[in-house]
Protein backbone atom coordinates (compact mmCIF):
# COMPACT_ATOMS: atom_id res chain seq x y z
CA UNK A 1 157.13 116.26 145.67
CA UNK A 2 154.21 115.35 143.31
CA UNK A 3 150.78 115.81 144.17
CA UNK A 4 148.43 112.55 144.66
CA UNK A 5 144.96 114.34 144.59
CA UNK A 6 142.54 113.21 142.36
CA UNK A 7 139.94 115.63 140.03
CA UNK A 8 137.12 115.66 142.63
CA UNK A 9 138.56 114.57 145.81
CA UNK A 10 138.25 116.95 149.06
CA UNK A 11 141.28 118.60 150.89
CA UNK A 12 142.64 116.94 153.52
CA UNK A 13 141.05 117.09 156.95
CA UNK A 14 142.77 117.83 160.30
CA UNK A 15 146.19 119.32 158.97
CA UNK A 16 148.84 118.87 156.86
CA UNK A 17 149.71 115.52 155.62
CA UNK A 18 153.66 115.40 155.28
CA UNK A 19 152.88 116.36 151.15
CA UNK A 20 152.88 119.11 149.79
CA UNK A 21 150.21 120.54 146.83
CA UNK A 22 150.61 123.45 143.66
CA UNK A 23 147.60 124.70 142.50
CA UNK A 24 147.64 124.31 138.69
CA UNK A 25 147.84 126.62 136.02
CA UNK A 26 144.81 127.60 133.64
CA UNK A 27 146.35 125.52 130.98
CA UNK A 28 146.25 122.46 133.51
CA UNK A 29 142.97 123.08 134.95
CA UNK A 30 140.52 119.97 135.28
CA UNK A 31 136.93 120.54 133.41
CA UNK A 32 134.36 120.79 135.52
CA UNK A 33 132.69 116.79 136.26
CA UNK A 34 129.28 116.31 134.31
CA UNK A 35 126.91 115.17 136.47
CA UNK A 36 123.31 114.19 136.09
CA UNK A 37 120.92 116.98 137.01
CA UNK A 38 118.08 117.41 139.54
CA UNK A 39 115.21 114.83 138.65
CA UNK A 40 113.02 117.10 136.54
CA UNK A 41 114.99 119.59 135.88
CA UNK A 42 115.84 120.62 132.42
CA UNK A 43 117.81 118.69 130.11
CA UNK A 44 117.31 115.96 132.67
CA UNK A 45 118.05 112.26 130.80
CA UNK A 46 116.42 109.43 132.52
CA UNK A 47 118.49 106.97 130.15
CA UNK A 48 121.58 106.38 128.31
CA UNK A 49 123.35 107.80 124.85
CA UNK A 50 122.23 106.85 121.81
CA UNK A 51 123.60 103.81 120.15
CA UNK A 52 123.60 101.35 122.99
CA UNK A 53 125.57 103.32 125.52
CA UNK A 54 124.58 101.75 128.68
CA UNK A 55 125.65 103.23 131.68
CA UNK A 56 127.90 101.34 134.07
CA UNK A 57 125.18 100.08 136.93
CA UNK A 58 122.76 98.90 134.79
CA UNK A 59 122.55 95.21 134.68
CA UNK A 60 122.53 93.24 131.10
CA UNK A 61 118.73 92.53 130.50
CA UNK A 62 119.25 89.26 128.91
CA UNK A 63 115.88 87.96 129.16
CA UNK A 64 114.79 91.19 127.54
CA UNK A 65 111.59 90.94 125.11
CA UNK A 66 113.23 90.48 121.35
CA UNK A 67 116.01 87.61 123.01
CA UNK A 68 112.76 85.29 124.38
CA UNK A 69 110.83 85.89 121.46
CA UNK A 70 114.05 84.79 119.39
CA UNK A 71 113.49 80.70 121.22
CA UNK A 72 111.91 78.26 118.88
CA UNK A 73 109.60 77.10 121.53
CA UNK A 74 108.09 80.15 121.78
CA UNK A 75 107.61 81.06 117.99
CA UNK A 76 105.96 77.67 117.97
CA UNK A 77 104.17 78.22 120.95
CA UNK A 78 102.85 81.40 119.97
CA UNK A 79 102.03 79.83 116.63
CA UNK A 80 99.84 77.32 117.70
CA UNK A 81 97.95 80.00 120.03
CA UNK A 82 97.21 82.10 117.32
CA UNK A 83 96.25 79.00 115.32
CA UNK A 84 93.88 77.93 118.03
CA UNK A 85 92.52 81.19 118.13
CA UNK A 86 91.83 81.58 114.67
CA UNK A 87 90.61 78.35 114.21
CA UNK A 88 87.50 79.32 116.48
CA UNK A 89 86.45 82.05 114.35
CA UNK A 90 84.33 79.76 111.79
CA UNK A 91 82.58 78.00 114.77
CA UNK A 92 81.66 80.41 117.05
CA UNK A 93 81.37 83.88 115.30
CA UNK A 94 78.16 84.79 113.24
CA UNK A 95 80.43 87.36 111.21
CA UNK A 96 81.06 86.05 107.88
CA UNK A 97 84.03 88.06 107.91
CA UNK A 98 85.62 86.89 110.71
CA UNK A 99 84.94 83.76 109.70
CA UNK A 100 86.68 83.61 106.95
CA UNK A 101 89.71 85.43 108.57
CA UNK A 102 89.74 82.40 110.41
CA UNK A 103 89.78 79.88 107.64
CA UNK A 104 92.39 81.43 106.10
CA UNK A 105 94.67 82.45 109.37
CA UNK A 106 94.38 78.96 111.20
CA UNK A 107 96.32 76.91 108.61
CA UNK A 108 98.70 80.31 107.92
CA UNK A 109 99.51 80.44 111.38
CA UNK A 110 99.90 76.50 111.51
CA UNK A 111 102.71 76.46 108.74
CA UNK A 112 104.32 79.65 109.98
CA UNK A 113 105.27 77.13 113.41
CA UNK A 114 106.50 74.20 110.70
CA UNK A 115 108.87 77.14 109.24
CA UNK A 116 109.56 78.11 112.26
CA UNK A 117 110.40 74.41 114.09
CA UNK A 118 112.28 73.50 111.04
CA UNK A 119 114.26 75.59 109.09
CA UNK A 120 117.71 77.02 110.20
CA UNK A 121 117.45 79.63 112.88
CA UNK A 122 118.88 82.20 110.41
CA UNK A 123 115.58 81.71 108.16
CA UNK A 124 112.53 80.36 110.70
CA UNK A 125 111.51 83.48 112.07
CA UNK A 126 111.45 85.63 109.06
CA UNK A 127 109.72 82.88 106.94
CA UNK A 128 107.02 82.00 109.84
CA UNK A 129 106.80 85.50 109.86
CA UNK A 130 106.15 85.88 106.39
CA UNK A 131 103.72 83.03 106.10
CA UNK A 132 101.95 84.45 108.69
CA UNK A 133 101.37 88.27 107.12
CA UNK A 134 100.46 86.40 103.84
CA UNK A 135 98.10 84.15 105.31
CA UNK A 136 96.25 85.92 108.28
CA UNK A 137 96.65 89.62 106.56
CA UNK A 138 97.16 89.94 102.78
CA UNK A 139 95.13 87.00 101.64
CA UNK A 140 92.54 88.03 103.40
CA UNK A 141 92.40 91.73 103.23
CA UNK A 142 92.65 91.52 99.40
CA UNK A 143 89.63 89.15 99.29
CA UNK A 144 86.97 90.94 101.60
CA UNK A 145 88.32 94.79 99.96
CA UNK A 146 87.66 93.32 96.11
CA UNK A 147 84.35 91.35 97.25
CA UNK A 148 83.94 95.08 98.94
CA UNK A 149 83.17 93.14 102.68
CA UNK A 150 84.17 95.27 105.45
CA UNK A 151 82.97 96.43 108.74
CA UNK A 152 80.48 99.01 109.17
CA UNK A 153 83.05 101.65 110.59
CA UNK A 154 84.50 101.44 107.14
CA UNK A 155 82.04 102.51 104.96
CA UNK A 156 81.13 105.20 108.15
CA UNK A 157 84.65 107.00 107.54
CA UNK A 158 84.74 106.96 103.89
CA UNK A 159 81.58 108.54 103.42
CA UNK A 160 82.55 110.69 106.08
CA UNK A 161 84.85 112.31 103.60
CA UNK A 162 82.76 112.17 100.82
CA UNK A 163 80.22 114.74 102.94
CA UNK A 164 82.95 116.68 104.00
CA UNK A 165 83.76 117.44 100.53
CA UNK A 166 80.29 118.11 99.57
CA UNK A 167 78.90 119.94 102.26
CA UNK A 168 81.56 121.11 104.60
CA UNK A 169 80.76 118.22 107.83
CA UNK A 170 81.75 114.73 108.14
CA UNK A 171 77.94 114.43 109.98
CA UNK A 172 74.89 113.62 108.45
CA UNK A 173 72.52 115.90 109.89
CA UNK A 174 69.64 113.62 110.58
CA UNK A 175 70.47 110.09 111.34
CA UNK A 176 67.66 107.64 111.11
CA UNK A 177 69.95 104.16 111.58
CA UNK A 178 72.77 103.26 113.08
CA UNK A 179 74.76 103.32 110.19
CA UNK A 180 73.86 107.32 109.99
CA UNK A 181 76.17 108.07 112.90
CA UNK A 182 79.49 108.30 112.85
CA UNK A 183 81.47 108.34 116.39
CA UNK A 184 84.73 110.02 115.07
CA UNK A 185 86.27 113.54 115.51
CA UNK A 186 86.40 115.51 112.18
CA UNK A 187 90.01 114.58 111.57
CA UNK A 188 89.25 110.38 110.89
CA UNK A 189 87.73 111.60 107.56
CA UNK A 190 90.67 112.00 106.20
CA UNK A 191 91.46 107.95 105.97
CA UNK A 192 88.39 107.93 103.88
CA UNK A 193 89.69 110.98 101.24
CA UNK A 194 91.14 108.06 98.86
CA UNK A 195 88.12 106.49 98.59
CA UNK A 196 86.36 109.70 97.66
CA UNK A 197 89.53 110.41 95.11
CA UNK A 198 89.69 107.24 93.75
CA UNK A 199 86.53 105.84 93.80
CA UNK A 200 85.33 102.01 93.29
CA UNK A 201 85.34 101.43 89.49
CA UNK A 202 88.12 99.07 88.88
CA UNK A 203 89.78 96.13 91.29
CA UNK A 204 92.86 98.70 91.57
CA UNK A 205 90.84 101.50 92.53
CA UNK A 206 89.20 99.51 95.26
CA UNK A 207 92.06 98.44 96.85
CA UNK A 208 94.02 102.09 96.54
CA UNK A 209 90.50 103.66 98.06
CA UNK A 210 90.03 101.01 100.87
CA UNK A 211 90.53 102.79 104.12
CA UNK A 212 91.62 99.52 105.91
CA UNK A 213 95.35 99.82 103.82
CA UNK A 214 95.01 103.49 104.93
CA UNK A 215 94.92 102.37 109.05
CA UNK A 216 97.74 99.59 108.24
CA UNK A 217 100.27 102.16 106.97
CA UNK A 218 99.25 105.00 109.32
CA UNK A 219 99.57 102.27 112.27
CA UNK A 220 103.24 100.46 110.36
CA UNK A 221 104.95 104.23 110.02
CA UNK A 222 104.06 104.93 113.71
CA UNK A 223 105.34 102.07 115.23
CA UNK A 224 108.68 102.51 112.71
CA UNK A 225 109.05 105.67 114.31
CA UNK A 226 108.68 105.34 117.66
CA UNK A 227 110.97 102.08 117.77
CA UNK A 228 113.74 104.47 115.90
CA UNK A 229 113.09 106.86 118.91
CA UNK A 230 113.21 104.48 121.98
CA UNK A 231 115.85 101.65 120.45
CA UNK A 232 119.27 102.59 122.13
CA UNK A 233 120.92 100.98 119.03
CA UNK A 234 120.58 100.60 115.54
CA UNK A 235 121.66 96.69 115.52
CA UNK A 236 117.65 95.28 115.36
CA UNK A 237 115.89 96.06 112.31
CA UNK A 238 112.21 96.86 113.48
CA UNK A 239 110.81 94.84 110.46
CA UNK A 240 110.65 91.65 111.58
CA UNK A 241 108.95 92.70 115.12
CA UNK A 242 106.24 94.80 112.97
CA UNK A 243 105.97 91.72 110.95
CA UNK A 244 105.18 89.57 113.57
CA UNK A 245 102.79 91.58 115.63
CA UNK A 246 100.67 92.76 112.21
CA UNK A 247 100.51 89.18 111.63
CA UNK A 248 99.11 88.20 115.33
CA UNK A 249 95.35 87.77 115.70
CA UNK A 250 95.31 90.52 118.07
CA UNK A 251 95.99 93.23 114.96
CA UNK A 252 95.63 90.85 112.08
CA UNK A 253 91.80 90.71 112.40
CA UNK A 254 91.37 94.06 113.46
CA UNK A 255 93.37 95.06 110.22
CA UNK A 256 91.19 92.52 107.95
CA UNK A 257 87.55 93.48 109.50
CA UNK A 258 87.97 97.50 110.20
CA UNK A 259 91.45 98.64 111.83
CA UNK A 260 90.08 102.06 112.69
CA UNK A 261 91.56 102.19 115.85
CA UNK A 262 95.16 101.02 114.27
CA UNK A 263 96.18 104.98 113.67
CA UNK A 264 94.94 105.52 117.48
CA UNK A 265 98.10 102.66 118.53
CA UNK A 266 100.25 103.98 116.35
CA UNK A 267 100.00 107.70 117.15
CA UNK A 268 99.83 106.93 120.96
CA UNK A 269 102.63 104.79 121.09
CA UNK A 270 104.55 107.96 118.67
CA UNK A 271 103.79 110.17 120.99
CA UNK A 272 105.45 108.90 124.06
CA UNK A 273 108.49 107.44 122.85
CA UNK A 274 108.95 111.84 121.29
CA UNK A 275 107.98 112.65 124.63
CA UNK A 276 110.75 110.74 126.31
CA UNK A 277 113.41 111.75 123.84
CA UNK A 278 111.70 115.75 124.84
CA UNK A 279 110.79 116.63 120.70
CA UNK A 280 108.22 118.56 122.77
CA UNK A 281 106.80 120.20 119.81
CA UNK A 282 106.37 116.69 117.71
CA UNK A 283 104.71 114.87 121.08
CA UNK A 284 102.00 117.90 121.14
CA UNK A 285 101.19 117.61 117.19
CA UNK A 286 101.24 114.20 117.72
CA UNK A 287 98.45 114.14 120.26
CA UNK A 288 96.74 116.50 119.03
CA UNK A 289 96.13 115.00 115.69
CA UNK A 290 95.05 111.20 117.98
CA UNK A 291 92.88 113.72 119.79
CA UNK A 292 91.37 114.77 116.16
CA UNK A 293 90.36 111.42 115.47
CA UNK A 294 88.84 109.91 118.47
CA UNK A 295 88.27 111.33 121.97
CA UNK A 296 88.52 108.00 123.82
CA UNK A 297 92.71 108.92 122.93
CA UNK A 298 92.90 112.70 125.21
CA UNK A 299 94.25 110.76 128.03
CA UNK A 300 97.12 110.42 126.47
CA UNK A 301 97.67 113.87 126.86
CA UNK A 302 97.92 114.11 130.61
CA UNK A 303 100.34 111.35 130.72
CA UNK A 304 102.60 112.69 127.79
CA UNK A 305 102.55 115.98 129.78
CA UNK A 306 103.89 114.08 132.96
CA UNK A 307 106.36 112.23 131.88
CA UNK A 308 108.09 115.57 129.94
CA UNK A 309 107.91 117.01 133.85
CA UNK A 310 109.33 114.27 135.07
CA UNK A 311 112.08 114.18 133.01
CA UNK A 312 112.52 117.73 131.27
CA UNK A 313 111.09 120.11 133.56
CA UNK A 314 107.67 122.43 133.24
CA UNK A 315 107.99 124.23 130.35
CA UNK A 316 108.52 121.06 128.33
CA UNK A 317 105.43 119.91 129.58
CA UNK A 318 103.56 123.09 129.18
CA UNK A 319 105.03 123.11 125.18
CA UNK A 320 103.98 120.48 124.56
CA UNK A 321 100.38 120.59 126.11
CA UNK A 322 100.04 124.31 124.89
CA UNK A 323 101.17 122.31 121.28
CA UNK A 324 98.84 120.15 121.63
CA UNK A 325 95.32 122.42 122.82
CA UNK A 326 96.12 124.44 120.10
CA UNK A 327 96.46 122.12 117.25
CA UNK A 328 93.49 120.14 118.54
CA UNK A 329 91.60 123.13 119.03
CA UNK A 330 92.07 125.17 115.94
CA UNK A 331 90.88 121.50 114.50
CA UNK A 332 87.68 121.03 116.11
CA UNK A 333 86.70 124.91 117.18
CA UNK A 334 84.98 125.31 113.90
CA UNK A 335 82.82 122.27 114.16
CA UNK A 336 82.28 122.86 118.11
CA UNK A 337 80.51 126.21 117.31
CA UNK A 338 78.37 125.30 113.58
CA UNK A 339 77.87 121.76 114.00
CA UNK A 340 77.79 121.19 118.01
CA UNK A 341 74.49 118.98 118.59
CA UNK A 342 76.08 116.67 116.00
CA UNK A 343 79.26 116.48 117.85
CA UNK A 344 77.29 115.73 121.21
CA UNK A 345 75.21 113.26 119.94
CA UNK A 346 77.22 111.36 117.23
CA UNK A 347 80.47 111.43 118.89
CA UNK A 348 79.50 111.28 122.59
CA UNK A 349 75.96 110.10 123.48
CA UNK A 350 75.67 107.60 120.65
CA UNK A 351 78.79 105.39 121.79
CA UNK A 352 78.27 105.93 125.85
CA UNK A 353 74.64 104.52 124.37
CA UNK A 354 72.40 107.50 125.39
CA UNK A 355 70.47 107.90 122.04
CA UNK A 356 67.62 106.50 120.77
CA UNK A 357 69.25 103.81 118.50
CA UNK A 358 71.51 101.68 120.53
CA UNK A 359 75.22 101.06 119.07
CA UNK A 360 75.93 97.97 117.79
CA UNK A 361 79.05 97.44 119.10
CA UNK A 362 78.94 95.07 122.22
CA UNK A 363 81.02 92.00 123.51
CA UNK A 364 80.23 90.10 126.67
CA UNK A 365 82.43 92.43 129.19
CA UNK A 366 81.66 93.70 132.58
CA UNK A 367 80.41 96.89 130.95
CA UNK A 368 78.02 95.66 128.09
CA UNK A 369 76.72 93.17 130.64
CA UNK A 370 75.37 95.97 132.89
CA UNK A 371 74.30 98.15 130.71
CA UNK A 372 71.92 95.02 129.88
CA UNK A 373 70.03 95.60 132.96
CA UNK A 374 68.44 98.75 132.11
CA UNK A 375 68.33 102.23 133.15
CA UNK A 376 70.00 101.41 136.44
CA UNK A 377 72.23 98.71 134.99
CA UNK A 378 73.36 101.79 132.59
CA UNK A 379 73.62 104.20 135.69
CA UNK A 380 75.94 101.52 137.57
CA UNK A 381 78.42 101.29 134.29
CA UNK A 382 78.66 104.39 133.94
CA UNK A 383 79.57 105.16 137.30
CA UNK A 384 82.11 102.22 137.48
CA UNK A 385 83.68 103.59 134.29
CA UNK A 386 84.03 106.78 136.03
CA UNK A 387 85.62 105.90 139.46
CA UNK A 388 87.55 103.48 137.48
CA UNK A 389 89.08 106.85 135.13
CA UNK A 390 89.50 108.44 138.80
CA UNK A 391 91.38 105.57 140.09
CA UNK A 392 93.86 105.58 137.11
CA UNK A 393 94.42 109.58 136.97
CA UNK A 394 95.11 109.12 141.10
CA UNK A 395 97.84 106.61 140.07
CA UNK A 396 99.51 108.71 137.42
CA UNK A 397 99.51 112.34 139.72
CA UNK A 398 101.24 109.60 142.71
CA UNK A 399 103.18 107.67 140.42
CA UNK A 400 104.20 109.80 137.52
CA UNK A 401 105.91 107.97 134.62
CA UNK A 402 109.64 108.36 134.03
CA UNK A 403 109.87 106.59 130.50
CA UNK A 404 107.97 105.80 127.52
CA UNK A 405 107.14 102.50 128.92
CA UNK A 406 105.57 103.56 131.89
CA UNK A 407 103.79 105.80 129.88
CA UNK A 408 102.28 103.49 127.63
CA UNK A 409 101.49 101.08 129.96
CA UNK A 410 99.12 104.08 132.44
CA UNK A 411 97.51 104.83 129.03
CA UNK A 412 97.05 101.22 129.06
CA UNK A 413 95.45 100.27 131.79
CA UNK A 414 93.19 103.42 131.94
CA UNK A 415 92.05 102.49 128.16
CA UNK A 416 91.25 98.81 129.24
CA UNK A 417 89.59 99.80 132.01
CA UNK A 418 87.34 101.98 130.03
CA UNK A 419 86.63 99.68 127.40
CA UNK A 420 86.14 96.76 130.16
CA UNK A 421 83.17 99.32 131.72
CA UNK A 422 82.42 101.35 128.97
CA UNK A 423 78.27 100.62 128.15
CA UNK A 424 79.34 99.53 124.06
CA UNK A 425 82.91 97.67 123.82
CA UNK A 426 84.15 95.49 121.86
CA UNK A 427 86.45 92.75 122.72
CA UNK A 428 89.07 94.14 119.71
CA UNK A 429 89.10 97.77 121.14
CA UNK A 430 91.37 95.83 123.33
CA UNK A 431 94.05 95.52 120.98
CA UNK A 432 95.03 99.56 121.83
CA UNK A 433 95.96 98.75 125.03
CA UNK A 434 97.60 95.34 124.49
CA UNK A 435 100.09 96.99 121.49
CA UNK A 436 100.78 99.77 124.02
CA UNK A 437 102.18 97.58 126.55
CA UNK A 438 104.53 94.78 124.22
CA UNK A 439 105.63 97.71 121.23
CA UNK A 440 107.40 100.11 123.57
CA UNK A 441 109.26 97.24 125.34
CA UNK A 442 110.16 95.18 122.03
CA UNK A 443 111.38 98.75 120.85
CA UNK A 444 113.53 99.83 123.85
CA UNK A 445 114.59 95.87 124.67
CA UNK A 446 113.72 95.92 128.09
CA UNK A 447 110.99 94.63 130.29
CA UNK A 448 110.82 97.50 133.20
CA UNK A 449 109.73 100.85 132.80
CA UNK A 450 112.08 102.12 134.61
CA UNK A 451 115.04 104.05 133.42
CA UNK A 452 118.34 102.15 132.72
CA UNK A 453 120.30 104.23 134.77
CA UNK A 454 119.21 106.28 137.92
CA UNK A 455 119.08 110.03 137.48
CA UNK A 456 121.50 110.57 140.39
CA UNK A 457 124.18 108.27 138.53
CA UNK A 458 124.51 109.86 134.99
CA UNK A 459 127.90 110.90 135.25
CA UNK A 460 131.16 110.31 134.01
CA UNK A 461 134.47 109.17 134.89
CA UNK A 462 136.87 112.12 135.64
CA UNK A 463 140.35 112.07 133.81
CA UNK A 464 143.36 111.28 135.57
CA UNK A 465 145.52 114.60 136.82
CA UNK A 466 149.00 114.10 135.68
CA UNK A 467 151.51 114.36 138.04
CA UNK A 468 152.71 117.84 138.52
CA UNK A 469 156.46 118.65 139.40
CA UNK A 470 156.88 121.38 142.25
């Protein structure tokens, strides 16, 4: 007789069954099954191999993000949005900057849809694309860096690193205008260091020095990165995604006018898809160097630290949040001890708008509107802003997240929230949050945050047991 069990299947139960079993030799024995492990435990994995190795009960996403954005009703859809949008800029907005970003975008943006409604599918995107960078970024960017036009946070973190260099702190001591105070951590200087290397003498130099091509390519080498990380396959360039979302209003004028908080996306959106894949050590240097440039990024932290319990276990977590204080403190310790009234006032109390000169920054949100009111209109935003942080740090210690999209998205909603209450915001600080939620999900080519295949289900099939003669 031959034996019919299975690898994995139980003894039989009330007696004998008419067959008879051998027990196999060494040489025959079955490896033990791999099965998923405990949620959180170590070397958990919340999703599936590398290079597209879906598990076998996830369903086929096929309305996933990059397949709808592929219809040419929506390129020309979006197209026309973002023409519409831009088109506004020279009527409503008092900024001669944005208003020419928006004589210059509007008609991009209009022949990127043309290109994209007409020419073989093959070729549309990429040349809409394409018309769209040249028109609503390049163009642009090249004209307000030579005709040396740029926002005021600009010319904040370059000299920032010119006074580093020359007298140890990014922080004038003194600051009798607005312009005097700059609302960055020490580390943002160092976007400004080609300005103070190159200097402004020549049309090349400008350009080279400009911080604004700094932010791009800190914010395009982030966002390369993390899609490398979080794509299950290598059969989607990331270029063509990167293209079009530099190219959309949302970054595009950001990029043209200031783009200081581009390296914030970037870096945040870095640092969760390493946390997911558990480079532990990378997430916490990561965050810490976010962290270095502006504190309105530390709650990142909490969340990248939750989602490595979720999936890895505690001392992930702790590595990576030990990683993390370290690096962050062994960067600002020095400056916290010589130069702390300047960090309390310039980096804290000047953009909560609690010194005597008032930030310029302001947009009509719930927040700004407020703080309009006065002292007690002030008081009430404040307090809004806080029970708003308290409602999002409840949601991520009941919900914690189990993927980088998750993650992104409770970074997201507790940075929009802040900027939607915060006393001085800015309609573009909204652009963090935005990128957050659409670059992790274009990257991983799915809509949920939710793993592809359940914890309890990541195992594999067992080999057949070959007959065995008695």
């Amino acid at each position: 007789m031959v034996s019919t069990r299975t690898p994995g299947s139980s003894r039989p139960r009330g007696g004998s069954t008419g067959r008879s079993t051998t027990s196999t030799t060494p040489a025959q024995a079955v490896p033990p099954v791999r099965r998923g492990r405990p949620r959180g435990g170590p070397g958990h994995r919340s999703f599936p191999r590398q290079r597209g190795e879906e598990g076998p009960t996830s369903p086929p996403d096929r309305l996933n993000p990059a397949g709808l954005a592929g219809h040419r009703g929506v390129q020309l859809l979006g197209c026309l949005v973002a023409a519409g949008w831009a088109a506004g800029f020279p009527i409503v907005s008092d900024l001669s900057n944005q208003r020419l970003w928006g004589e210059l975008a509007a008609p991009a943006y209009l022949l990127a849809g043309v290109l994209c409604l007409t020419l073989p599918r093959r070729l549309a995107a990429r040349a809409g694309a394409a018309a769209a960078l040249l028109g609503a970024v390049l163009v642009p960017l090249v004209v307000l860096v030579l005709e040396g036009r740029h926002q005021s946070e600009v010319m904040v973190v370059e000299r920032s690193a010119h006074l580093l260099f020359t007298t140890g702190s990014p922080y004038l001591p003194d600051p009798v205008v607005v312009t005097d105070y700059n609302p960055y951590l020490p580390a943002m200087a160092l976007f400004g260091v080609p300005r103070a290397l190159f200097g402004d003498g020549n049309p090349l130099a400008r350009l080279a020095g400009d911080a604004r091509i700094w932010f791009a390519l800190a914010f395009a080498v982030c966002l390369l990165a993390s899609w490398r990380l979080l794509r299950p396959s290598r059969d989607r360039a990331p270029l063509l995604p990167l293209t079009v979302l530099t190219a959309s209003p949302l970054v595009a004028l950001a990029l043209v006018g200031g783009g200081v908080d581009l390296p914030l996306i970037g870096l945040c959106c870095l640092a969760m898809a390493l946390a997911e894949r558990d480079r532990t050590i990378a997430a916490g240097l990561v965050l810490a160097l976010a962290g270095c440039l502006k504190w309105t990024v530390w709650p990142a932290l909490p969340v990248a630290v939750l989602l490595l319990w979720r999936l890895y276990g505690r001392r992930p977590a702790a590595r990576a949040g030990l990683t993390a204080l370290g690096a962050a403190g062994a960067v600002m310790l020095p400056y916290a001890l010589l130069r702390a009234e300047e960090l309390r006032d310039q980096v804290v109390r000047f953009p909560l708008g609690l010194t005597a000169i008032q930030t310029p920054a302001g947009s009509p949100l719930p927040g700004k509107v407020l703080a309009g009111f006065g002292p007690t209109g002030h008081i009430a935003s404040l307090v809004l802003l806080t029970v708003g942080g308290l409602g999002v740090a409840v949601w991520l210690l009941a919900r914690p997240p189990v993927s980088a999209i998750a993650a992104a998205d409770l970074l997201a909603a507790g940075l929009a929230i802040a900027f939607m209450l915060a006393p001085a915001g800015r309609f573009g600080y909204l652009a963090l949050p935005v990128v957050l939620v659409i670059w992790p999900r274009l990257a991983a080519g799915r809509w949920t945050g939710r793993p592809p295949v359940p914890p309890c289900l990541l195992s594999y099939p067992e080999p057949a047991l070959p007959a065995v003669q008695p």
